[in-house]
PDB file of N, CA and C in Angstrom:
ATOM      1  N   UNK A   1     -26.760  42.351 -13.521  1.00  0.00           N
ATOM      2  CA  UNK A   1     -26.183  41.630 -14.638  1.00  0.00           C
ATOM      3  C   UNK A   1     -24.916  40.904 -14.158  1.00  0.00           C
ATOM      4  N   UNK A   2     -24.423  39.790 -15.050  1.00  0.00           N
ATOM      5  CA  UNK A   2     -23.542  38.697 -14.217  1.00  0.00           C
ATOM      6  C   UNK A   2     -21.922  39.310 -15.094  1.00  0.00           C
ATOM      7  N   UNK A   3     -21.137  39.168 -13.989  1.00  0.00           N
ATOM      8  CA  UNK A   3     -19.772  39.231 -14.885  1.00  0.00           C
ATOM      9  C   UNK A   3     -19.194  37.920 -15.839  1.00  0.00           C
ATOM     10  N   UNK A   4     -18.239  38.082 -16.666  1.00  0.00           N
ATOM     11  CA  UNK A   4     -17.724  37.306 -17.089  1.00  0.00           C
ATOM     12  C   UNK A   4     -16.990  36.896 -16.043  1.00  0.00           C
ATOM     13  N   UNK A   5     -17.197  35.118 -16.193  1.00  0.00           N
ATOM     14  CA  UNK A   5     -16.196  34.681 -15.743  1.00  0.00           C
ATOM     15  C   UNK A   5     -15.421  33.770 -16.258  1.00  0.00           C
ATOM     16  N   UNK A   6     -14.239  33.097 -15.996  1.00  0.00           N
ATOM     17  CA  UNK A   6     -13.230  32.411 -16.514  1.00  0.00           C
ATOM     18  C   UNK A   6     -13.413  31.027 -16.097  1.00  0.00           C
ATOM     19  N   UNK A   7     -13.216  30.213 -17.143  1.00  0.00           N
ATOM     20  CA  UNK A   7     -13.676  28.796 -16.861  1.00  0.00           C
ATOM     21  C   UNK A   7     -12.186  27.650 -17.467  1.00  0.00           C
ATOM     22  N   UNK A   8     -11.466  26.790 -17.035  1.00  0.00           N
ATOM     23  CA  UNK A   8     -11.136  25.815 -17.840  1.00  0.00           C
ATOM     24  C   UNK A   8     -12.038  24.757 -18.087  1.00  0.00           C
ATOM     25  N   UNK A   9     -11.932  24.937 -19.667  1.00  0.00           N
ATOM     26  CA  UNK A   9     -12.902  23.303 -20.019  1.00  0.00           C
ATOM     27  C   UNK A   9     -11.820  22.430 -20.129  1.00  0.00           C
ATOM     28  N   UNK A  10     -11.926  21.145 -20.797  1.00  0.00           N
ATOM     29  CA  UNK A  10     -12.032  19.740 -21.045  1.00  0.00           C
ATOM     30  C   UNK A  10     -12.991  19.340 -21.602  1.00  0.00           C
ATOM     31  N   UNK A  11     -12.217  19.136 -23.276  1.00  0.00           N
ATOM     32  CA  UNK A  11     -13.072  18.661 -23.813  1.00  0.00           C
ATOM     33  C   UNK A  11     -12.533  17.575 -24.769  1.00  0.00           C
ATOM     34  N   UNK A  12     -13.383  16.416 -25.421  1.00  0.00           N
ATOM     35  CA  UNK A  12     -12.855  15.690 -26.168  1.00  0.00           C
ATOM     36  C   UNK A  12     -13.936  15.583 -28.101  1.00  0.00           C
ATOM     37  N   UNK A  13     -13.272  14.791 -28.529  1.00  0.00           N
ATOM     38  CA  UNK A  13     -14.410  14.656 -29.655  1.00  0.00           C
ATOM     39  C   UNK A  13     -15.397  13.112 -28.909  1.00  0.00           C
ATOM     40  N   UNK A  14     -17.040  13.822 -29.207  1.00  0.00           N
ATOM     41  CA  UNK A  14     -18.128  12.755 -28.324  1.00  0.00           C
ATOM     42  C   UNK A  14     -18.180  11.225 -28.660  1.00  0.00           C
ATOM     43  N   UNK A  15     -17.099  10.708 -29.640  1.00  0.00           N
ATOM     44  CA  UNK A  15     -16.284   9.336 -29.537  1.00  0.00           C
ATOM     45  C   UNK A  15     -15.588   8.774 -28.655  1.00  0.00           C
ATOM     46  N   UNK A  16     -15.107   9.837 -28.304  1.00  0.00           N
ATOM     47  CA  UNK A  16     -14.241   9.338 -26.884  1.00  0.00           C
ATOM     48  C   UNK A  16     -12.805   8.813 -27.701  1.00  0.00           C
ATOM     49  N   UNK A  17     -12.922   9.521 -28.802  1.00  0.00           N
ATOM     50  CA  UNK A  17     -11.118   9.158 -29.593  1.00  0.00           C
ATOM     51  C   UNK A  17     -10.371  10.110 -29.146  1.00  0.00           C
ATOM     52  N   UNK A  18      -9.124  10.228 -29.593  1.00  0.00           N
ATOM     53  CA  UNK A  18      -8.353  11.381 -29.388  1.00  0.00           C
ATOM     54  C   UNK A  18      -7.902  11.980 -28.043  1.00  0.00           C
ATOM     55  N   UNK A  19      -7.426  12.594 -28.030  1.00  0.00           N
ATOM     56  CA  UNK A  19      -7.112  13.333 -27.042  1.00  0.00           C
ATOM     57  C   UNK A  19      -7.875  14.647 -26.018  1.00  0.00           C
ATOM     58  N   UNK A  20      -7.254  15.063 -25.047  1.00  0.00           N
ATOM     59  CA  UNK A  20      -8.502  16.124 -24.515  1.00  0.00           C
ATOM     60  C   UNK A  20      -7.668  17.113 -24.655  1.00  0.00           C
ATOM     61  N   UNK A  21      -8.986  18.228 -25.358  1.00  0.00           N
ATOM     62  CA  UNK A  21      -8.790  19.573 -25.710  1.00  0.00           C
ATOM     63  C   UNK A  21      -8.716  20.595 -23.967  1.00  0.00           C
ATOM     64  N   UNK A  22      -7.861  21.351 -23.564  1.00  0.00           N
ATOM     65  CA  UNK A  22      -7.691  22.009 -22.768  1.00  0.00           C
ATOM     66  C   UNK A  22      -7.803  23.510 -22.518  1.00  0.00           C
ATOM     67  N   UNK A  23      -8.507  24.003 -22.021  1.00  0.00           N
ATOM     68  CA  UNK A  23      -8.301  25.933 -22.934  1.00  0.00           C
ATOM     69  C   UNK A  23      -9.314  26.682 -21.688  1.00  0.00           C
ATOM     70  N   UNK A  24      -9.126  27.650 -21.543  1.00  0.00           N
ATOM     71  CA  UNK A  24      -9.951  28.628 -20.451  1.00  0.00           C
ATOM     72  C   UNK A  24     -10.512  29.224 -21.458  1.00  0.00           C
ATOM     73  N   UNK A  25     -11.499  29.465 -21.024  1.00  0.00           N
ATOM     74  CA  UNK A  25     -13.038  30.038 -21.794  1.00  0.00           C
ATOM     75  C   UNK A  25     -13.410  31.159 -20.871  1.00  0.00           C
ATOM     76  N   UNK A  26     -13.988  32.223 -21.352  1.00  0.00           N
ATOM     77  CA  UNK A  26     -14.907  33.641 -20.520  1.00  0.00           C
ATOM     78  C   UNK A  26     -16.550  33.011 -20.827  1.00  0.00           C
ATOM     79  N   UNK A  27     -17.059  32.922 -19.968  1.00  0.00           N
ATOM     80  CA  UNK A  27     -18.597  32.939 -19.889  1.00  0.00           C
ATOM     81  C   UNK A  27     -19.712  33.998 -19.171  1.00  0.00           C
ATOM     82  N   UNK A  28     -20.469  33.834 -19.022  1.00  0.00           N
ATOM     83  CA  UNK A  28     -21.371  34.105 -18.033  1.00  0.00           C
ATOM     84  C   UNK A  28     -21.874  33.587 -16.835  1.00  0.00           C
ATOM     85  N   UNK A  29     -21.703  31.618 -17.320  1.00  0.00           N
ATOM     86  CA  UNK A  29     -22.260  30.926 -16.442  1.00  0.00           C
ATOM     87  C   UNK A  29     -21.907  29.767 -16.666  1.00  0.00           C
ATOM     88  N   UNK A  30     -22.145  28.646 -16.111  1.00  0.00           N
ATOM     89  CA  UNK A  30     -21.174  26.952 -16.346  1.00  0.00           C
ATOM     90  C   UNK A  30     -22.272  26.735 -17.898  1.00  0.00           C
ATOM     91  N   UNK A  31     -23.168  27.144 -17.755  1.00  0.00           N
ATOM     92  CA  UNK A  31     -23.956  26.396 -18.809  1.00  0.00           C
ATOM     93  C   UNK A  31     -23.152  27.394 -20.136  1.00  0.00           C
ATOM     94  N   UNK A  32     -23.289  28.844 -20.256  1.00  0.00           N
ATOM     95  CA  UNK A  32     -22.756  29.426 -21.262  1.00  0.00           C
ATOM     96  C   UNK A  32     -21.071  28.995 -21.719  1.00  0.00           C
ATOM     97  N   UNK A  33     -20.224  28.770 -20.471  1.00  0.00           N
ATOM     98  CA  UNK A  33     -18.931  27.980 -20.620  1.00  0.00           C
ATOM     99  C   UNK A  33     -18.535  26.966 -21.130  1.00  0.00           C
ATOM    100  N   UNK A  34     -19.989  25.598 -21.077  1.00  0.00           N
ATOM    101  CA  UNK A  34     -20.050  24.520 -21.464  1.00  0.00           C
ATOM    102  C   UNK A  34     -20.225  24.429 -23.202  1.00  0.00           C
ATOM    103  N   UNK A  35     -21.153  25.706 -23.341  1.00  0.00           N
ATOM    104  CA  UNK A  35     -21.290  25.581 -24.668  1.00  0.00           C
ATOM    105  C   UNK A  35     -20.145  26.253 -25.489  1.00  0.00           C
ATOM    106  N   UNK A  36     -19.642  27.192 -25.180  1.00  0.00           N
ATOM    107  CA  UNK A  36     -18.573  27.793 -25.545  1.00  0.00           C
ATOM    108  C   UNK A  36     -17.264  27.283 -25.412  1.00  0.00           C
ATOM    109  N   UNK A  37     -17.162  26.337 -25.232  1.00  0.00           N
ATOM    110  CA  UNK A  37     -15.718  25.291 -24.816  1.00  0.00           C
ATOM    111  C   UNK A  37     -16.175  24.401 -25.928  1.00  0.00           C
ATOM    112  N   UNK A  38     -17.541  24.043 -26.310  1.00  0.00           N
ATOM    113  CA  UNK A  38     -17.764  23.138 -27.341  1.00  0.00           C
ATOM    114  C   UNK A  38     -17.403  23.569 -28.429  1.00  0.00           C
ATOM    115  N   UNK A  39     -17.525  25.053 -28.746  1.00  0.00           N
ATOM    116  CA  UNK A  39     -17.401  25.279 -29.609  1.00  0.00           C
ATOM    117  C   UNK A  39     -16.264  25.993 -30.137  1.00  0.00           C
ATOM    118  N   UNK A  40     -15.400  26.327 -28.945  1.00  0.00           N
ATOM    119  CA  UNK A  40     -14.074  26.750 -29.104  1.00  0.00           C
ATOM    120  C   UNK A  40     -12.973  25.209 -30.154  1.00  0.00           C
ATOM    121  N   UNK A  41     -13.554  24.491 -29.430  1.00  0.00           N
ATOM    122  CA  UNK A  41     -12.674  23.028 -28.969  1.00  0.00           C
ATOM    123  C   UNK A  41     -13.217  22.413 -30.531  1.00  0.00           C
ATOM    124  N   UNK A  42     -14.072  22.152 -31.339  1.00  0.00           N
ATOM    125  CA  UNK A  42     -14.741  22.158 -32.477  1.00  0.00           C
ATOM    126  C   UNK A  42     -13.647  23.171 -33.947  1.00  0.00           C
ATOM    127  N   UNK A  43     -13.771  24.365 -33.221  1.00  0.00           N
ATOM    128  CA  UNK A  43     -13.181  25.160 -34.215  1.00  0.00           C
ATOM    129  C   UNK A  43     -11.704  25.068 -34.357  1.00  0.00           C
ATOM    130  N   UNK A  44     -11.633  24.567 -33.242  1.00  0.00           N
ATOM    131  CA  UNK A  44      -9.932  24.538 -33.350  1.00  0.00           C
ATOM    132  C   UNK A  44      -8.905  23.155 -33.856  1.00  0.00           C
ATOM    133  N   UNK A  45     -10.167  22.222 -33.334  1.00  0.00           N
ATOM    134  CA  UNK A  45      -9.996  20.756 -33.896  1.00  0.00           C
ATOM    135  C   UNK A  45     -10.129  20.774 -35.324  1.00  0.00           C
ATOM    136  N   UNK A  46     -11.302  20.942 -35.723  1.00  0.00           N
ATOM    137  CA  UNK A  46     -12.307  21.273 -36.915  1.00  0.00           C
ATOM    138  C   UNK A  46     -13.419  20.086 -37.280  1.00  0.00           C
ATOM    139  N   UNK A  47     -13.303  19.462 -36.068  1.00  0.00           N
ATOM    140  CA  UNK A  47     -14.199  18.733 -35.250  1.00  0.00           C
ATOM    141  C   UNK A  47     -15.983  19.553 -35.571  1.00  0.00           C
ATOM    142  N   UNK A  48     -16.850  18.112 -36.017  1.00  0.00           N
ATOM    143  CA  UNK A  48     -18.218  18.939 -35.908  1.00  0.00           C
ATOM    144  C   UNK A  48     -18.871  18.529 -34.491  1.00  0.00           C
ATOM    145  N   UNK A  49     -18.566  17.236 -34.011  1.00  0.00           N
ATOM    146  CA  UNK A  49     -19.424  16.331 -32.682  1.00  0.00           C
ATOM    147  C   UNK A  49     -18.258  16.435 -31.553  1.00  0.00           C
ATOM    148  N   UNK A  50     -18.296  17.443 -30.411  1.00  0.00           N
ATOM    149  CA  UNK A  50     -17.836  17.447 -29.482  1.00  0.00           C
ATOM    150  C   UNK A  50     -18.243  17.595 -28.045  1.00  0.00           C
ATOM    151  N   UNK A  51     -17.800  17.341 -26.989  1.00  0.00           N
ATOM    152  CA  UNK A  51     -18.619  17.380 -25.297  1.00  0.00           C
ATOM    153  C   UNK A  51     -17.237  18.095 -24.793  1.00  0.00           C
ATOM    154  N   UNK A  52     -17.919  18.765 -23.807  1.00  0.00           N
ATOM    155  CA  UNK A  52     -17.428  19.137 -23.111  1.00  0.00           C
ATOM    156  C   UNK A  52     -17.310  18.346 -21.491  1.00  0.00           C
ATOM    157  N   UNK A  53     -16.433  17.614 -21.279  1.00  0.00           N
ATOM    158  CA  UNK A  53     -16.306  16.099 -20.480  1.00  0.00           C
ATOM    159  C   UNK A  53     -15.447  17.334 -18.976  1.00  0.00           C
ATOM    160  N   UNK A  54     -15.874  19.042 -18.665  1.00  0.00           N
ATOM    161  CA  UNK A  54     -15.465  18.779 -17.356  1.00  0.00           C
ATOM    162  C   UNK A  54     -15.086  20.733 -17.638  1.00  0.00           C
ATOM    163  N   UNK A  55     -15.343  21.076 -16.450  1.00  0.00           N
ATOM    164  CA  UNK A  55     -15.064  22.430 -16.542  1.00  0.00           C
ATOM    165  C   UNK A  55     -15.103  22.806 -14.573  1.00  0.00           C
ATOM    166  N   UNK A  56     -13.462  23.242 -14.671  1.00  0.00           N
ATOM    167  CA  UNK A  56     -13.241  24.210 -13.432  1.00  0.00           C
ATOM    168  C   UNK A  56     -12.979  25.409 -13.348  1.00  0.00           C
ATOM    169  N   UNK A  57     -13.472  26.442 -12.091  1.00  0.00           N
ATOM    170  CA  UNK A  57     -14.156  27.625 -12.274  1.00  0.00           C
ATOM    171  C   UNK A  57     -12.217  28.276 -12.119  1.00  0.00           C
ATOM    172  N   UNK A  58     -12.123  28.761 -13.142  1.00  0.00           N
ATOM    173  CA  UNK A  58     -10.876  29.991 -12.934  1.00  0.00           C
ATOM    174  C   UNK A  58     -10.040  29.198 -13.884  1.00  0.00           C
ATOM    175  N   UNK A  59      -9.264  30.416 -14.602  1.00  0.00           N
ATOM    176  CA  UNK A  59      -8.112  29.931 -15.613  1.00  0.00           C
ATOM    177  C   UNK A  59      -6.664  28.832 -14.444  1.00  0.00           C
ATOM    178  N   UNK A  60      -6.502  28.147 -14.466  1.00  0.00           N
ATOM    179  CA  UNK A  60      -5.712  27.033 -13.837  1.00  0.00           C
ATOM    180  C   UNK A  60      -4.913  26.501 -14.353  1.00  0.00           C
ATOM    181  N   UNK A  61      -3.983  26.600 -13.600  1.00  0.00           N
ATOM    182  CA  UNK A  61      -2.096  25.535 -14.016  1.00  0.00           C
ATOM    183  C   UNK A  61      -2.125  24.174 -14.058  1.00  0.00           C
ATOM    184  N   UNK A  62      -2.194  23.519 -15.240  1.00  0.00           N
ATOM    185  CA  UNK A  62      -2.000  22.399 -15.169  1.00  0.00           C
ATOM    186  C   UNK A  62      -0.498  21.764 -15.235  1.00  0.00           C
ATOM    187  N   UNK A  63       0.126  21.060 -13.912  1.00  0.00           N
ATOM    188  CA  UNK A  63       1.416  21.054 -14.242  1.00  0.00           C
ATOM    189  C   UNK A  63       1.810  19.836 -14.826  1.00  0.00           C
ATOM    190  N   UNK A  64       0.817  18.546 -14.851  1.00  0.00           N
ATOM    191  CA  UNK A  64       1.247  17.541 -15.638  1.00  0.00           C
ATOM    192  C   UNK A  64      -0.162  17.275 -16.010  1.00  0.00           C
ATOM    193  N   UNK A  65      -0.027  16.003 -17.214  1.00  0.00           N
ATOM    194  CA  UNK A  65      -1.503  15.548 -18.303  1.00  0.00           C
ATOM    195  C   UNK A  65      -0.782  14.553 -18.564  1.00  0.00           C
ATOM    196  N   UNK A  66      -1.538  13.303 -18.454  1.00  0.00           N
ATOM    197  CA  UNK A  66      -1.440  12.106 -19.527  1.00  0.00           C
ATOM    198  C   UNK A  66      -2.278  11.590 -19.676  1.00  0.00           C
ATOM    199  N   UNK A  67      -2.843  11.813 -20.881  1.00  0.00           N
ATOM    200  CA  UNK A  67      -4.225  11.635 -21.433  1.00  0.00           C
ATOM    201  C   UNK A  67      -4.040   9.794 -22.638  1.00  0.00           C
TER     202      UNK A  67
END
């Protein structure tokens, strides 16, 4: 059986408006991460149509963003 692992997504609303949602996610796998960043990033927006536009493996420091 697979461990959880830790993912940062990137995600935006699938308009391509707004800004990008940023957040480490626990999965199983890039595909379970992908969906679970959608739907983190959805609930928190309150967003119904979102992508997940990018996911690197391990919680990560982002020290600058200009989105």
């Amino acid at each position: 059986m697979s461990e959880l692992q830790t993912f940062t997504a990137f995600c935006r609303e699938a308009n391509g408006e707004g800004t990008t949602w940023i957040q480490a996610v626990t999965a199983m796998d890039i595909d379970n991460a992908r969906e679970a960043a959608e739907l983190a990033c959805a609930a928190a927006w309150g967003y119904k149509d979102v992508v997940c536009i990018g996911l690197a493996k391990g919680d990560i420091t982002i020290e600058f963003w200009e989105d």
